[in-house]
C-alpha atoms as a PDB file:
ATOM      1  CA  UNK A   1     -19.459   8.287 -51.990  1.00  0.00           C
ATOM      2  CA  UNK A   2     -19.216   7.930 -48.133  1.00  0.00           C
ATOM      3  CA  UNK A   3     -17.659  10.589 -45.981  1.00  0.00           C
ATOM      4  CA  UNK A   4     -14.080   9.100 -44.471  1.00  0.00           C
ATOM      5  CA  UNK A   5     -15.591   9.372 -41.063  1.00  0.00           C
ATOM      6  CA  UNK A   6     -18.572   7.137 -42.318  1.00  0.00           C
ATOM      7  CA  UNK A   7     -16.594   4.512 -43.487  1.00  0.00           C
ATOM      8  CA  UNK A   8     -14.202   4.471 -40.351  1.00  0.00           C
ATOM      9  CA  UNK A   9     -17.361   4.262 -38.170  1.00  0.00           C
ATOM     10  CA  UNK A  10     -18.471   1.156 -40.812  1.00  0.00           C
ATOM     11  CA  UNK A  11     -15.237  -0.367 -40.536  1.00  0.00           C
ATOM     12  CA  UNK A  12     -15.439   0.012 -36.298  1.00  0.00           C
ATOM     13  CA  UNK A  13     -18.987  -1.751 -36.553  1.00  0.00           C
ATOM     14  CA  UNK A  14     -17.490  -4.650 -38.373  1.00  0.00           C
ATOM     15  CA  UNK A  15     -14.331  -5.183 -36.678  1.00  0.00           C
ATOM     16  CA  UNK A  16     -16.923  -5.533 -33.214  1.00  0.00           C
ATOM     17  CA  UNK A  17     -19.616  -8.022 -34.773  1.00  0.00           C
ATOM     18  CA  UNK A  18     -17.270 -10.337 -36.096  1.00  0.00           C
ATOM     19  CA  UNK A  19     -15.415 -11.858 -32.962  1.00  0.00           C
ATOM     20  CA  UNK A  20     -19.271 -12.317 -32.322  1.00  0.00           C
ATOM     21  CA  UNK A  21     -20.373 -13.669 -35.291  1.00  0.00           C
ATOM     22  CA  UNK A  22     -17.177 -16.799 -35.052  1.00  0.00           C
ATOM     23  CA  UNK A  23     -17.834 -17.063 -31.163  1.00  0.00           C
ATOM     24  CA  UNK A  24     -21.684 -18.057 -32.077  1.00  0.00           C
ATOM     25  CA  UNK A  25     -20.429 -21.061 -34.432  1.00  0.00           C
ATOM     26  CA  UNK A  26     -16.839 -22.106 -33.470  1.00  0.00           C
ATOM     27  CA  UNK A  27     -17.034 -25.055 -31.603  1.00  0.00           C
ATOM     28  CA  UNK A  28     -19.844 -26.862 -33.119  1.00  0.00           C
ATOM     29  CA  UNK A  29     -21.845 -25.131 -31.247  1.00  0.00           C
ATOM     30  CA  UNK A  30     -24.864 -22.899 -32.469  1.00  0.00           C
ATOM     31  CA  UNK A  31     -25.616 -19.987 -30.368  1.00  0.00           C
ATOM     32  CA  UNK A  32     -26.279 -21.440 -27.219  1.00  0.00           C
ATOM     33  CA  UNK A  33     -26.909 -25.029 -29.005  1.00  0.00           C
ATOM     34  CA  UNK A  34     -24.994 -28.473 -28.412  1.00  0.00           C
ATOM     35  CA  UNK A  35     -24.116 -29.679 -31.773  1.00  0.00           C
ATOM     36  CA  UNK A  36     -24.074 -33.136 -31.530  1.00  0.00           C
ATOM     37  CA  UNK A  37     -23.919 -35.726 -34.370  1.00  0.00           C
ATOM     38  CA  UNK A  38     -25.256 -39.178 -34.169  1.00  0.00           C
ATOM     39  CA  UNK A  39     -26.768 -41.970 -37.045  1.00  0.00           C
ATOM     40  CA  UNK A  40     -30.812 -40.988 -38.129  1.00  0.00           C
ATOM     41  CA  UNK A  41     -31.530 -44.408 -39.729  1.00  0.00           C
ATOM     42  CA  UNK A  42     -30.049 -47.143 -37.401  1.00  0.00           C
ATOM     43  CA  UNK A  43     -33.237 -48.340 -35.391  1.00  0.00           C
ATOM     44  CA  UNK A  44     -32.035 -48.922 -31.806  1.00  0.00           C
ATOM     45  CA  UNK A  45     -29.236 -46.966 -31.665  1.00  0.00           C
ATOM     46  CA  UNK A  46     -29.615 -43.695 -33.784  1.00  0.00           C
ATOM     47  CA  UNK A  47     -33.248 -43.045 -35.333  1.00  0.00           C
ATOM     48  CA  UNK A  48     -34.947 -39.932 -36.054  1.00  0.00           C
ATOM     49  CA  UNK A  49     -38.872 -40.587 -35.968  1.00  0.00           C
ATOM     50  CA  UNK A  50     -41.116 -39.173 -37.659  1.00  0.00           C
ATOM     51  CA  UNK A  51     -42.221 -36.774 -35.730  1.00  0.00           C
ATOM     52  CA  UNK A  52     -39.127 -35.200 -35.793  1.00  0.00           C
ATOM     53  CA  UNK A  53     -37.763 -36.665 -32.249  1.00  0.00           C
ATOM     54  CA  UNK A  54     -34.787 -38.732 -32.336  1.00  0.00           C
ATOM     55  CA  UNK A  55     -34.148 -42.409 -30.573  1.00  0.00           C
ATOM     56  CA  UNK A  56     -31.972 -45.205 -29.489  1.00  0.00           C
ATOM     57  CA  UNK A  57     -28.780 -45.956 -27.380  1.00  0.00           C
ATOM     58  CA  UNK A  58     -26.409 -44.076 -29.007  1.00  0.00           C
ATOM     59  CA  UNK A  59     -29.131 -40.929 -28.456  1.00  0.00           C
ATOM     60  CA  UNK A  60     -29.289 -41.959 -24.946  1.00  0.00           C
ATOM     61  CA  UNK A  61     -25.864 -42.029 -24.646  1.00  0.00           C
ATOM     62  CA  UNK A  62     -25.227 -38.620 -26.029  1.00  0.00           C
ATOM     63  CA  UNK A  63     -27.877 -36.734 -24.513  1.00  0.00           C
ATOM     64  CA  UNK A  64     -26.298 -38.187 -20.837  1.00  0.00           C
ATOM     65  CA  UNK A  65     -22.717 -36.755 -21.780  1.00  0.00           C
ATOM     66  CA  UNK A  66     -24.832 -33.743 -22.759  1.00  0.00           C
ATOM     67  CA  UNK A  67     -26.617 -32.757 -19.815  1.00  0.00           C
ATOM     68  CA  UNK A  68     -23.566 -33.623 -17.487  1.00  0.00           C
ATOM     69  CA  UNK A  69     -21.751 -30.802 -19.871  1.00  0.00           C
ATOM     70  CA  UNK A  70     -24.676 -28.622 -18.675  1.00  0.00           C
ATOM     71  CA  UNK A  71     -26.821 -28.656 -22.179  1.00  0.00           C
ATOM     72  CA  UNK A  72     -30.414 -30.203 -21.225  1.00  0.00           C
ATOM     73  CA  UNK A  73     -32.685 -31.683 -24.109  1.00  0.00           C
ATOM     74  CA  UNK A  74     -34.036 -28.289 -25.741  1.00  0.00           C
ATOM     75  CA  UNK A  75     -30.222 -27.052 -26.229  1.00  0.00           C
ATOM     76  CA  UNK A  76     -29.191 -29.722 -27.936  1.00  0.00           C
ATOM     77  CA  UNK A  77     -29.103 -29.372 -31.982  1.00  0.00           C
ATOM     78  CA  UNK A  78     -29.027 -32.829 -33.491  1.00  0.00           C
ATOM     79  CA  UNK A  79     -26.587 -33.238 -36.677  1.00  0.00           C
ATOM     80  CA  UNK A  80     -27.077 -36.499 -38.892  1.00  0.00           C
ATOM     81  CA  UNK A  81     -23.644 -38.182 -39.115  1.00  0.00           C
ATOM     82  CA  UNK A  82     -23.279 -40.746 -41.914  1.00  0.00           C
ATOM     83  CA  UNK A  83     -20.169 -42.896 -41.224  1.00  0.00           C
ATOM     84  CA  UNK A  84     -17.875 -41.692 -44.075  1.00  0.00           C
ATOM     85  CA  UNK A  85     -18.430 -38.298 -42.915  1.00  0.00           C
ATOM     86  CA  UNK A  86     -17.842 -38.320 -39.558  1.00  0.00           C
ATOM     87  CA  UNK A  87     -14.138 -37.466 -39.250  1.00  0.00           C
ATOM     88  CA  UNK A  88     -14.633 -34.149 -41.280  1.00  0.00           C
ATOM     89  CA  UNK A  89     -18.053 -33.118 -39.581  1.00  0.00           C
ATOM     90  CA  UNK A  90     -15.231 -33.052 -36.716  1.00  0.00           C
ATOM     91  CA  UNK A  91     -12.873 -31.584 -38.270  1.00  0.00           C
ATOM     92  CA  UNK A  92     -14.769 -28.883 -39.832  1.00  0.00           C
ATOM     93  CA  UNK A  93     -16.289 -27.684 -36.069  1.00  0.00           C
ATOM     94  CA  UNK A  94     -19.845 -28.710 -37.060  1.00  0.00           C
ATOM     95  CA  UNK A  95     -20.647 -30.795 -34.143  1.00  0.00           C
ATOM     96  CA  UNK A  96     -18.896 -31.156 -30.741  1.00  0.00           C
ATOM     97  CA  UNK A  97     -18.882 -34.617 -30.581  1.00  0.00           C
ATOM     98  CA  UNK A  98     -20.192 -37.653 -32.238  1.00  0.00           C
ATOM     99  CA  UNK A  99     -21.566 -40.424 -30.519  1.00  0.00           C
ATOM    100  CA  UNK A 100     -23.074 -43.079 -33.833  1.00  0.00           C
ATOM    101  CA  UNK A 101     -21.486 -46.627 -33.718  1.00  0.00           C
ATOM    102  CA  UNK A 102     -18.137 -44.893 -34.070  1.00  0.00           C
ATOM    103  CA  UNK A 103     -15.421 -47.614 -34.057  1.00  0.00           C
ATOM    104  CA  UNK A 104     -12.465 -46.862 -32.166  1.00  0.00           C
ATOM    105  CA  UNK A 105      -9.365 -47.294 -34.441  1.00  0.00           C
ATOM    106  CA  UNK A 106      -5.942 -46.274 -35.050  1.00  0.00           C
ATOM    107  CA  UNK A 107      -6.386 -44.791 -38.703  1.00  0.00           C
ATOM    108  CA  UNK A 108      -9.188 -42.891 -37.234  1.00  0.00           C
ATOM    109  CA  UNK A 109      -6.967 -41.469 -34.328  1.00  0.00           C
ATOM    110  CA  UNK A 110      -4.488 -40.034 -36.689  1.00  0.00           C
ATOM    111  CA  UNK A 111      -7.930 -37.441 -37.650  1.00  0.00           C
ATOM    112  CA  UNK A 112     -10.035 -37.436 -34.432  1.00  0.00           C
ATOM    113  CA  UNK A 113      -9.759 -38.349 -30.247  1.00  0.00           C
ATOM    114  CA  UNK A 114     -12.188 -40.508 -28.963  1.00  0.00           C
ATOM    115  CA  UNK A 115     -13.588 -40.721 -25.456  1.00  0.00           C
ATOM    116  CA  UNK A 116     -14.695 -44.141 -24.167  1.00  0.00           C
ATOM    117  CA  UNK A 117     -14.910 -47.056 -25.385  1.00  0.00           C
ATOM    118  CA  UNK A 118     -18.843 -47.070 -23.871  1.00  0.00           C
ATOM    119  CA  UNK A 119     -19.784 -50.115 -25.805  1.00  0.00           C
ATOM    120  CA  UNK A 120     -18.192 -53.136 -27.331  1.00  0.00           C
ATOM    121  CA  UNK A 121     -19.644 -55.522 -29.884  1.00  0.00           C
ATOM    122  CA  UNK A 122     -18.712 -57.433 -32.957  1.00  0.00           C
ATOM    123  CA  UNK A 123     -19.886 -58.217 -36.189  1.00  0.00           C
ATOM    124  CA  UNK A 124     -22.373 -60.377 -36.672  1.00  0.00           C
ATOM    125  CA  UNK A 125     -25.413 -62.325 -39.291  1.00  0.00           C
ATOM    126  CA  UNK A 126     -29.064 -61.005 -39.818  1.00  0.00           C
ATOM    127  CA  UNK A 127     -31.343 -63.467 -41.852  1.00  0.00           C
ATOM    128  CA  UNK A 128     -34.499 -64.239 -41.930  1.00  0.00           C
ATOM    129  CA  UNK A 129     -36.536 -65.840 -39.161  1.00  0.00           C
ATOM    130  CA  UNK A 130     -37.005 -68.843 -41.447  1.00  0.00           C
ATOM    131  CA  UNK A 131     -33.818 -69.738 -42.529  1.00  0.00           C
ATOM    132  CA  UNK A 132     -31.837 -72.645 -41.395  1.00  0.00           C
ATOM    133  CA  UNK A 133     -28.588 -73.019 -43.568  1.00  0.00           C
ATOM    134  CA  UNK A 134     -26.977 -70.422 -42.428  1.00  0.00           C
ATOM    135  CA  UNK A 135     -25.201 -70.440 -38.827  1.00  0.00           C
ATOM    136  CA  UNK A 136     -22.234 -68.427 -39.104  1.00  0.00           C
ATOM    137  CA  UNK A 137     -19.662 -66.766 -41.418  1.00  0.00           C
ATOM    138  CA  UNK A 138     -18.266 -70.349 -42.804  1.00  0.00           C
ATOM    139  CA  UNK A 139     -21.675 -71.191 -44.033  1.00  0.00           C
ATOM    140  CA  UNK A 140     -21.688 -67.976 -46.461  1.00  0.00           C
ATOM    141  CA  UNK A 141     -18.897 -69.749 -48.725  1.00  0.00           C
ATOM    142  CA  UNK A 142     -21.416 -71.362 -50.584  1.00  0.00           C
ATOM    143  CA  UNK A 143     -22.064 -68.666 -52.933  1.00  0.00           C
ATOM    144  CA  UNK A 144     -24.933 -67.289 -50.592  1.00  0.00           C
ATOM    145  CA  UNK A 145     -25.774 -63.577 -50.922  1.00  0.00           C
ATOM    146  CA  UNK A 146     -24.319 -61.086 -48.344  1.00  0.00           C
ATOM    147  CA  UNK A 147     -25.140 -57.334 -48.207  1.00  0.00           C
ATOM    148  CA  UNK A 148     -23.441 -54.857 -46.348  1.00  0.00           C
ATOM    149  CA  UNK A 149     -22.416 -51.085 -46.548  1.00  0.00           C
ATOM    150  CA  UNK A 150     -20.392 -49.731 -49.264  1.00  0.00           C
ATOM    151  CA  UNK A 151     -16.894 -48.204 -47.789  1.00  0.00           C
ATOM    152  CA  UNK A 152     -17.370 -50.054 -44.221  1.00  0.00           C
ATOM    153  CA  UNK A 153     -15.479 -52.141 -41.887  1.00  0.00           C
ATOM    154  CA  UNK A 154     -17.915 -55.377 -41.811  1.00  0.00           C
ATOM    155  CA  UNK A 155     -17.792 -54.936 -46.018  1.00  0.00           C
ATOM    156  CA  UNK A 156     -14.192 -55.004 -45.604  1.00  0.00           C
ATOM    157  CA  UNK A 157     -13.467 -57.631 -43.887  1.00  0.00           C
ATOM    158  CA  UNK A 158     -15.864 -60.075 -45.501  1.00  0.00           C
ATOM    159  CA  UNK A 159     -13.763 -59.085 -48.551  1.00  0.00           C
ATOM    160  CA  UNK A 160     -10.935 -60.211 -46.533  1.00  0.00           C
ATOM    161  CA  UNK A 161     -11.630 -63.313 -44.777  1.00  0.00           C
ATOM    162  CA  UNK A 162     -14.742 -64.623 -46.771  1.00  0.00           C
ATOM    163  CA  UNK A 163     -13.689 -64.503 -50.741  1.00  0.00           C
ATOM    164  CA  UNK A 164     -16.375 -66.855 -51.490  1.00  0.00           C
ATOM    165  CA  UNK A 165     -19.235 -64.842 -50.446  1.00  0.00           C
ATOM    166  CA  UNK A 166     -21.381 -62.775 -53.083  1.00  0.00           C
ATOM    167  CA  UNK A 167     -21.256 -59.573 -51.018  1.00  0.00           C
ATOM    168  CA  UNK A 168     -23.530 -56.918 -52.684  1.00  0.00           C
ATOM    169  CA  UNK A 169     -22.605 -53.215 -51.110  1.00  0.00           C
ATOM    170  CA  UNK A 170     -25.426 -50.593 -50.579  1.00  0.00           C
ATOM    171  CA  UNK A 171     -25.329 -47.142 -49.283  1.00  0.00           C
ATOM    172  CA  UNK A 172     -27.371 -47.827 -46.035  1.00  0.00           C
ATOM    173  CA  UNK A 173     -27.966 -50.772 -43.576  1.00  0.00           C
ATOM    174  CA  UNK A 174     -31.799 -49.894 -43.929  1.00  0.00           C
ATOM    175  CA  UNK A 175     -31.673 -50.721 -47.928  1.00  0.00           C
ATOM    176  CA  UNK A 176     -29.450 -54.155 -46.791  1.00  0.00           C
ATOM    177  CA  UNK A 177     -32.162 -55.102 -44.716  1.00  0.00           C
ATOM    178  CA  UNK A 178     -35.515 -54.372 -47.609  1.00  0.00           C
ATOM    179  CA  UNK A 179     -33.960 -56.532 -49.792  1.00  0.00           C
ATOM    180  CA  UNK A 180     -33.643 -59.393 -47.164  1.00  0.00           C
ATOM    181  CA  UNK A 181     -36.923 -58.735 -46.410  1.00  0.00           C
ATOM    182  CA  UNK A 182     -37.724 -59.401 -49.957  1.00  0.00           C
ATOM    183  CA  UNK A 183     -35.362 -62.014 -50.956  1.00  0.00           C
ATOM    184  CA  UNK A 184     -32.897 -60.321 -52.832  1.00  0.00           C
ATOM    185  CA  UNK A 185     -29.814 -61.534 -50.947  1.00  0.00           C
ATOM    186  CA  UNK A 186     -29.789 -64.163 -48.092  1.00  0.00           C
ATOM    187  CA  UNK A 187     -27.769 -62.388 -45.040  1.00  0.00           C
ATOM    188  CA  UNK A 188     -26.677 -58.617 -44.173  1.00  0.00           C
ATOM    189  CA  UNK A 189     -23.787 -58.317 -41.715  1.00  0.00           C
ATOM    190  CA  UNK A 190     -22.834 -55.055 -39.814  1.00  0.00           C
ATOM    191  CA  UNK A 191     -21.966 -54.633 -35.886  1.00  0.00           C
ATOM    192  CA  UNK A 192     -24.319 -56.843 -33.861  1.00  0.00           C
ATOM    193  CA  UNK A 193     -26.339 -54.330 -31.850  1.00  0.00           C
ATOM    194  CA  UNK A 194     -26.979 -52.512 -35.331  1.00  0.00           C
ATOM    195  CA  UNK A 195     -28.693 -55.900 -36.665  1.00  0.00           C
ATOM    196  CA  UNK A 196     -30.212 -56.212 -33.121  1.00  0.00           C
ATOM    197  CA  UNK A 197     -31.909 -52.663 -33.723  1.00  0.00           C
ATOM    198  CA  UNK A 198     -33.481 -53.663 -37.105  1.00  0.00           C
ATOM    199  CA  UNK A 199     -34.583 -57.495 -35.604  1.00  0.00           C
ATOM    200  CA  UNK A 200     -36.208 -54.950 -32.533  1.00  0.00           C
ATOM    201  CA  UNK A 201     -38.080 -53.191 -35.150  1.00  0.00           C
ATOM    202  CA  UNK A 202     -39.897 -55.923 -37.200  1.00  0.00           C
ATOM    203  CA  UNK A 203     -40.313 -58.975 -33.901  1.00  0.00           C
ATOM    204  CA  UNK A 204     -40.086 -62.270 -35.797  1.00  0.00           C
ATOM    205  CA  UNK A 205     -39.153 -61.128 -38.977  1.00  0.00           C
ATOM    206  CA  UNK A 206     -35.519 -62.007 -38.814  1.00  0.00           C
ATOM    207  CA  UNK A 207     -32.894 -63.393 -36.549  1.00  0.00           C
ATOM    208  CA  UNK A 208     -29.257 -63.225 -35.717  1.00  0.00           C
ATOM    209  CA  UNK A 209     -27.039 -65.730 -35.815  1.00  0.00           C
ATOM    210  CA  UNK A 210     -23.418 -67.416 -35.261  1.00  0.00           C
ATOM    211  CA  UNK A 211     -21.226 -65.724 -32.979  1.00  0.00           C
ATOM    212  CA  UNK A 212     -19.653 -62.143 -33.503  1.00  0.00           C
ATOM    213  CA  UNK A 213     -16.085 -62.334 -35.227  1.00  0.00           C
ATOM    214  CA  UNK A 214     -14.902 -59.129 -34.742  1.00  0.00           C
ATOM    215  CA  UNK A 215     -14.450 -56.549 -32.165  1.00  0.00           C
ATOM    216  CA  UNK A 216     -15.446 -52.813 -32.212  1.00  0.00           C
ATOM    217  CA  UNK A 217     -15.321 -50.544 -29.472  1.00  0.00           C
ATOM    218  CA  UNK A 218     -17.651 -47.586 -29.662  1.00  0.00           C
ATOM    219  CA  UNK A 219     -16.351 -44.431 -28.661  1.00  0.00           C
ATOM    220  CA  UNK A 220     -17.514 -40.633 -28.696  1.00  0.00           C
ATOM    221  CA  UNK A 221     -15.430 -38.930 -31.592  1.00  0.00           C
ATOM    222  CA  UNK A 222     -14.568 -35.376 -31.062  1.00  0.00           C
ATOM    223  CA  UNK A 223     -11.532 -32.773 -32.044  1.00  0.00           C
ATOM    224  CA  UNK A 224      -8.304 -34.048 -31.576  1.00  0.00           C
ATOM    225  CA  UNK A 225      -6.006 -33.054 -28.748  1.00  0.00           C
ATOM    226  CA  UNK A 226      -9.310 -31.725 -27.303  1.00  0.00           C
ATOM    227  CA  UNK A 227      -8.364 -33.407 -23.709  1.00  0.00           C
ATOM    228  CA  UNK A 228     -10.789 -31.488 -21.487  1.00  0.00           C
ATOM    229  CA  UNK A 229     -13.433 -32.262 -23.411  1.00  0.00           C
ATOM    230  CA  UNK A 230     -12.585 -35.776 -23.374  1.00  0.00           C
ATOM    231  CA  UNK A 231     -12.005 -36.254 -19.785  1.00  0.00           C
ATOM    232  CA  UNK A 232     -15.557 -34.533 -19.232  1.00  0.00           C
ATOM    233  CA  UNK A 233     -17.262 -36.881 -21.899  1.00  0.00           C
ATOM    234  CA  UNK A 234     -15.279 -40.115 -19.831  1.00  0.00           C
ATOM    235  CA  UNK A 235     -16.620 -38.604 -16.589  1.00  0.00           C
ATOM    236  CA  UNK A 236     -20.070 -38.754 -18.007  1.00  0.00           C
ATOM    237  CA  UNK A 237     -20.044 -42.100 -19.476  1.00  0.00           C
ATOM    238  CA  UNK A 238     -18.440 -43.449 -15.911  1.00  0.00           C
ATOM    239  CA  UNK A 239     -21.633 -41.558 -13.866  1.00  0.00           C
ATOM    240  CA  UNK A 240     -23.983 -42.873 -16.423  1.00  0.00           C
ATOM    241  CA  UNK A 241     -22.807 -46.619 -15.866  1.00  0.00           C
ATOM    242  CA  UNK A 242     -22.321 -45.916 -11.878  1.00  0.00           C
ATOM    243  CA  UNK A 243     -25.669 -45.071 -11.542  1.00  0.00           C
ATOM    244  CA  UNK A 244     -27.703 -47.660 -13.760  1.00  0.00           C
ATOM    245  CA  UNK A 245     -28.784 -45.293 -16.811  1.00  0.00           C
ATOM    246  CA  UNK A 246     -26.306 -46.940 -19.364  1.00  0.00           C
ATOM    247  CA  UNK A 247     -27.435 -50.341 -18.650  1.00  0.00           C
ATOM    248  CA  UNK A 248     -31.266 -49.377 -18.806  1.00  0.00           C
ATOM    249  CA  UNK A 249     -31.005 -47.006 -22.014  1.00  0.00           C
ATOM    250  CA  UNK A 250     -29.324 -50.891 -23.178  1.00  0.00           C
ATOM    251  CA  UNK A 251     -31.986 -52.656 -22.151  1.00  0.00           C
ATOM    252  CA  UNK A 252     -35.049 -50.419 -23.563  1.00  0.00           C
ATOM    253  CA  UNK A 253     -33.080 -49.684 -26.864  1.00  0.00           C
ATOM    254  CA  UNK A 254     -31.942 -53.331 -27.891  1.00  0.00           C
ATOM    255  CA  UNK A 255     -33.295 -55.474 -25.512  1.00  0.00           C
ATOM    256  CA  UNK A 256     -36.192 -56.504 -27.391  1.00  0.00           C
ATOM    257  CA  UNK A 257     -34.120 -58.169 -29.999  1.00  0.00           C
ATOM    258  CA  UNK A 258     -33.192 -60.697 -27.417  1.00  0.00           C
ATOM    259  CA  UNK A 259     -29.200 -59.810 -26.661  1.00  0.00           C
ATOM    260  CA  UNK A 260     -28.834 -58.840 -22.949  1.00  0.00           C
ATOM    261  CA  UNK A 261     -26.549 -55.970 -21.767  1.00  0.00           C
ATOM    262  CA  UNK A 262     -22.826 -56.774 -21.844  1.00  0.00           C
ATOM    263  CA  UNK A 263     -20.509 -56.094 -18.835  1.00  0.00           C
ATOM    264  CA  UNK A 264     -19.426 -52.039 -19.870  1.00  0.00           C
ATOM    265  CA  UNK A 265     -15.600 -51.657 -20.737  1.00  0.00           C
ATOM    266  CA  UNK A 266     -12.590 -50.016 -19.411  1.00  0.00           C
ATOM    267  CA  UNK A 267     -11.876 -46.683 -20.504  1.00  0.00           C
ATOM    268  CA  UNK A 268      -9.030 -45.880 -22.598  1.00  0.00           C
ATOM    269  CA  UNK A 269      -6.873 -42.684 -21.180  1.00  0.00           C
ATOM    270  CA  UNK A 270      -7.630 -39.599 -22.515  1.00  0.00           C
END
């Protein structure tokens, strides 16, 4: 059995590494890493390739706020953020911020604090190229077949609004999209620069159509009460649309699908 001395000199040891074990992941932060959590299968907005490397406006976004916080490309650790998980990734210190087509709202802002809005859009129609009978949410009453996300807002509110429709739910945007690819339902509906990232990817496989008829403002998610960090995040996002980079990370990311770069909104107070 260890000497009394031994085990006062183990305790000593201890007491010292841990304050440096917890400062090395509080925060989110990993060593000297950025943890910072955005989509990995939303073409256009949040898309890990595969080599590894991840892409898209939301990415852009993010990796801006990042290196204005002093964290350039190689210290930035990237954390895949599905949307019912977001609030707790927060929550739970595993990433500093989130930036992944994270709707602004006020059930959220009872969990989290946002920074932004840095994007607005609305929901919207993907079909394919070749369809003609359907313009808009009215013509969906007519028993055609809608897919959407299990547990989202755009699923929600079709429930709403549009009782007719034959929504089918899946667990990813990417799976909505394969089966209207194939035929298996007629329409998917999400955000409208998400569908304009998947209509990017595939040029004149499908289109979108109708107007938007919703609003969602996109903001960057991160602890709540955290107001420094917020006001830095806002002073990024207001640099990166002073100087031109927001609009051009818009136009490279979701340009192709034929939607031009809104005006960018007002910023809510921190």
């Amino acid at each position: 059995m260890p000497s009394l001395s031994w085990r006062l000199v183990g305790a000593a040891v201890l007491a010292v590494a841990l304050p440096f074990a917890a400062t090395a992941c509080g925060g989110g932060d990993s060593g000297d890493k950025l943890v910072i959590g955005t989509k990995f299968d939303q073409p256009g907005l949040g898309l890990k390739n595969p080599d590894g490397t991840l892409s898209g406006f939301d990415v852009d976004v993010a990796k801006y706020i990042a290196k204005e916080l002093g964290y350039p490309e190689d210290k930035i650790e990237w954390k895949e953020s599905p949307s019912g998980q977001r609030e707790n990734l927060i929550q739970n210190d595993q990433v500093k911020y989130i930036v992944a087509t994270y709707s602004i709202t006020d059930s959220r802002k009872e969990k989290v604090s946002f920074a932004g809005p840095y994007l607005i859009t609305g929901q919207s129609l993907l079909v394919r190229a070749d369809n003609s009978d359907i313009t808009g949410a009215e013509s969906l009453q007519n028993g055609k077949k809608l897919c959407s996300v299990s547990g989202s807002t755009p699923a929600q509110r079709i429930k709403d609004k549009y009782p007719g429709v034959q929504l089918q739910q899946y667990d990813t945007y990417s799976a909505c999209v394969e089966a209207l690819k194939n035929g298996a339902i007629d329409a998917v509906t999400t955000d409208e620069v998400i569908l304009a990232g998947y209509a990017a990817q595939t040029p004149g496989t499908f289109k979108i159509v109708g107007e938007p008829f919703s609003e969602e403002r996109y903001g960057v998610g991160l602890k709540k009460g955290d107001t420094e960090l917020c006001t830095k995040i806002t002073d990024a996002l207001k640099k990166m649309e002073a100087d031109g980079a927001w609009k051009a990370a818009f136009d490279k990311n979701l340009g192709p699908a034929g939607i031009t770069a809104p005006a960018p909104p007002a910023f809510d107070a921190c």
